[in-house]
Protein backbone atom coordinates (compact mmCIF):
# COMPACT_ATOMS: atom_id res chain seq x y z
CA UNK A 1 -19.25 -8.10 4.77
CA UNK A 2 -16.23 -9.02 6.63
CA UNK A 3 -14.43 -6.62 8.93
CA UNK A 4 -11.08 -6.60 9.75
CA UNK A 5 -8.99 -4.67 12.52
CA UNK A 6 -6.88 -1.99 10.38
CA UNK A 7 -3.23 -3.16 10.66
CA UNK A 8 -0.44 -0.80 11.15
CA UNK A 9 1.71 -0.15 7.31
CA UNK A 10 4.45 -1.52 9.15
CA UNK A 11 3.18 -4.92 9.63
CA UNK A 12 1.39 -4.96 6.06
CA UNK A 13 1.77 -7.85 4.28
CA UNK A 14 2.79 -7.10 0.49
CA UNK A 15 -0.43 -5.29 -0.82
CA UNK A 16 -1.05 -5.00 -5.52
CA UNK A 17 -4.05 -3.44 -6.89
CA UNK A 18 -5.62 -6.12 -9.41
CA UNK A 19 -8.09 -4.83 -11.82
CA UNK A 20 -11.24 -6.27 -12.80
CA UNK A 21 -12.81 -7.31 -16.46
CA UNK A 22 -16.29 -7.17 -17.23
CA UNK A 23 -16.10 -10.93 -18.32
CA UNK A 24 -14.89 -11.54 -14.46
CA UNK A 25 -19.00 -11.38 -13.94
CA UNK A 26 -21.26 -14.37 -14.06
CA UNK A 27 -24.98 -14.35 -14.47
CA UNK A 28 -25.83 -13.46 -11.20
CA UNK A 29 -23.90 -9.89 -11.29
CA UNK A 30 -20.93 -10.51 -8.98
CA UNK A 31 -17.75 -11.92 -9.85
CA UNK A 32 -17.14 -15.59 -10.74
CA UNK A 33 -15.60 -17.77 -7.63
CA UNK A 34 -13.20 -19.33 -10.77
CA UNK A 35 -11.96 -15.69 -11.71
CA UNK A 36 -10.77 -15.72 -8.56
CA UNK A 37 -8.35 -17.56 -9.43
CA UNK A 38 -6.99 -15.87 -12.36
CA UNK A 39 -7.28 -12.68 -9.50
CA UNK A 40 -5.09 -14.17 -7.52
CA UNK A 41 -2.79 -15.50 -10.50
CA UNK A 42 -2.58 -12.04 -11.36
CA UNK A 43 -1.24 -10.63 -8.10
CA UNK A 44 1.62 -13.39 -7.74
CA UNK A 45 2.81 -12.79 -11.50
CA UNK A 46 2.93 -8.83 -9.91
CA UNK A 47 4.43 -9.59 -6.56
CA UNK A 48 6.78 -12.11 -7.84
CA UNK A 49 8.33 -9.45 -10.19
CA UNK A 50 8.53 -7.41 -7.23
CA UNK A 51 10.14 -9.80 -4.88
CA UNK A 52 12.23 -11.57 -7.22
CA UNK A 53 12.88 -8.83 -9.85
CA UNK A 54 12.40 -8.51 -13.27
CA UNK A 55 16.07 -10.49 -14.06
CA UNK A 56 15.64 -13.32 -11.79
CA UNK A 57 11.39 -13.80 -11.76
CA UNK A 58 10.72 -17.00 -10.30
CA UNK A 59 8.09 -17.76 -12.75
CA UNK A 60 10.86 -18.10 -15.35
CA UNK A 61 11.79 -20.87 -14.18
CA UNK A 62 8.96 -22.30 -14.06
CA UNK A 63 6.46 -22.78 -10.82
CA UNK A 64 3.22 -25.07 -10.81
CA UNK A 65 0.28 -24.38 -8.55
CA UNK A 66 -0.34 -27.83 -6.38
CA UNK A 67 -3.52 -26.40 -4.92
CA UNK A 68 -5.66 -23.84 -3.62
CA UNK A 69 -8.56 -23.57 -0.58
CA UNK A 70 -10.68 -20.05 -0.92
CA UNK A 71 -13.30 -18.93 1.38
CA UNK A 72 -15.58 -16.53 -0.22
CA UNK A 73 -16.77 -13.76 2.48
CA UNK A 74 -19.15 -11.29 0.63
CA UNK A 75 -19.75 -11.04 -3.27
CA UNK A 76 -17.85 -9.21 -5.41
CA UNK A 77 -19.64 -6.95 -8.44
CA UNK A 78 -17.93 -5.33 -11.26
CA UNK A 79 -16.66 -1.98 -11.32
CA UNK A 80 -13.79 -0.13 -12.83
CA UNK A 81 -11.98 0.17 -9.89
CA UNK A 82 -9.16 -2.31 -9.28
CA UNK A 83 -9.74 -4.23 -6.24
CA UNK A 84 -6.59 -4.92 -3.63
CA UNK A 85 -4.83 -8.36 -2.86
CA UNK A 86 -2.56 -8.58 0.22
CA UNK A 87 -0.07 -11.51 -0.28
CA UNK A 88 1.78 -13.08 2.00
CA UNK A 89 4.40 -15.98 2.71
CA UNK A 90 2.97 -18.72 4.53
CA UNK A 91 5.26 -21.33 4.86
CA UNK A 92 8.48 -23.13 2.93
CA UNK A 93 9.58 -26.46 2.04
CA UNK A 94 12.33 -27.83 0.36
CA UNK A 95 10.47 -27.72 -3.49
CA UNK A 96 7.95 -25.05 -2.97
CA UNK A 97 5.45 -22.59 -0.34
CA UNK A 98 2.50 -21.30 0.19
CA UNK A 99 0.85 -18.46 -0.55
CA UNK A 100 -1.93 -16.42 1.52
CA UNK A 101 -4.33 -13.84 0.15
CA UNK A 102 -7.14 -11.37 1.30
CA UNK A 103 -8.66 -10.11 -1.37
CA UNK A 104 -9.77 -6.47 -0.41
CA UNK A 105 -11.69 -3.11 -1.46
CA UNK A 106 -9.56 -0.09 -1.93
CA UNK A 107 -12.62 2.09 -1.70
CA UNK A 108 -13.35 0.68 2.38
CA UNK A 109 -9.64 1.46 3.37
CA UNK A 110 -9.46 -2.00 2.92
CA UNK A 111 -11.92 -3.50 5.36
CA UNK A 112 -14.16 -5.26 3.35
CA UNK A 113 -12.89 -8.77 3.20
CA UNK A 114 -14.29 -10.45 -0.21
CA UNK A 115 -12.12 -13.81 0.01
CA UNK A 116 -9.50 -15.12 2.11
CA UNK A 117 -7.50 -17.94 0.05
CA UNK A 118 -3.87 -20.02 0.26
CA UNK A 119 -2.30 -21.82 -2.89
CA UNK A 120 0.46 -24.21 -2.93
CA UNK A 121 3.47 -23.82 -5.05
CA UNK A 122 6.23 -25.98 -6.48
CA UNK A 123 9.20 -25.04 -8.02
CA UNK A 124 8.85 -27.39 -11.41
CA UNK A 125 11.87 -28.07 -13.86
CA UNK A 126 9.81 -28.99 -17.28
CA UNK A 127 12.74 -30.60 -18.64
CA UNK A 128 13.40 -33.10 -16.46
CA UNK A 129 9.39 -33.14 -15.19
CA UNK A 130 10.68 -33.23 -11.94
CA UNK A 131 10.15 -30.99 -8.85
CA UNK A 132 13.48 -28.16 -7.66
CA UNK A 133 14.52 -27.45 -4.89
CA UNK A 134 14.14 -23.63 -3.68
CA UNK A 135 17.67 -22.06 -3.47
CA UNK A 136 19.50 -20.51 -0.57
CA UNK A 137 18.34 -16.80 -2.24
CA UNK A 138 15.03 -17.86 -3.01
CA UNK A 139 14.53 -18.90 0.86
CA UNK A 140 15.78 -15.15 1.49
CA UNK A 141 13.34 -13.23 -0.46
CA UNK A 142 10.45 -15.52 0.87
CA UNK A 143 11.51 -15.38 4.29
CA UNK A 144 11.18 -11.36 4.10
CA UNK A 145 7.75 -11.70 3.00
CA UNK A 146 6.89 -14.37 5.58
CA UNK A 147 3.32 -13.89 8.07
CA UNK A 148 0.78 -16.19 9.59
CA UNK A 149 -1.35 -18.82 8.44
CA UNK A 150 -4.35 -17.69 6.32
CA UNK A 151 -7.11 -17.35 9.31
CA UNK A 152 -10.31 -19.68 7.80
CA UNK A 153 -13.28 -19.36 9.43
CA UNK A 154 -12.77 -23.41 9.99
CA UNK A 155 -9.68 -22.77 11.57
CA UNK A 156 -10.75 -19.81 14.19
CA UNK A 157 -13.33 -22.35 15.80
């Protein structure tokens, strides 16, 4: 199991509880590295509402995922308990971010590390099938939400 230094709330990034379905497990007993995905699908439609409000969501207007990298640290099993996903900022460009994610247990005051994970998102107007540019308020509400690259085991050699 990963451990991680407790960080002061202060410094938190933005923390959602996620929960888990029994059809998250494959047939090995833990949960599926593709239901991961939908895991961490789950805590942007959640954080996004949160950042961006329910008026003004930035999924509304429509966002496509350009890609993901996850590094899977210990195996997740089942169990009724929702598991944590911190969620952070980790960098802008003129059509999109990034995202970073440690997905957590609750139960270990959050020091069991089960994945660490960034995805790549572009703002996407379906009507013209042509990236958007990120407005000037967008850039705000990112930019409070901002922290450090995710830290990969490939890139702490």
């Amino acid at each position: 199991m990963s451990q991680v230094e407790p960080v002061p709330e202060t410094t938190r990034p933005y923390r959602t509880e996620v929960p888990l379905r029994w059809s998250d497990m494959d047939a090995y007993g833990h949960v599926n590295n593709v239901q991961y995905l939908r895991l961490l699908e789950d805590a942007r439609v959640i954080g996004f509402r949160e950042w961006f409000g329910e008026d003004r969501s930035l999924l509304d207007a429509g966002v496509v995922v350009s890609r993901h990298e996850i590094e899977y640290l210990a195996p997740l099993t089942y169990r009724p308990q929702p598991i944590e996903v911190d969620m952070w900022v980790t960098s802008v460009h003129g059509a999109g971010f990034n995202l970073g994610y440690a997905v957590r247990d609750p139960e270990s005051l959050g020091e069991t590390v089960y994945a660490l994970a960034e995805t790549g998102l572009v703002l996407y107007d379906f009507k013209t099938a042509s990236p958007r540019r990120l407005t000037k308020d967008d850039r705000a509400v990112l930019a409070t939400h901002a922290g450090d690259a995710v830290a990969f085991r490939w890139s702490r050699r």
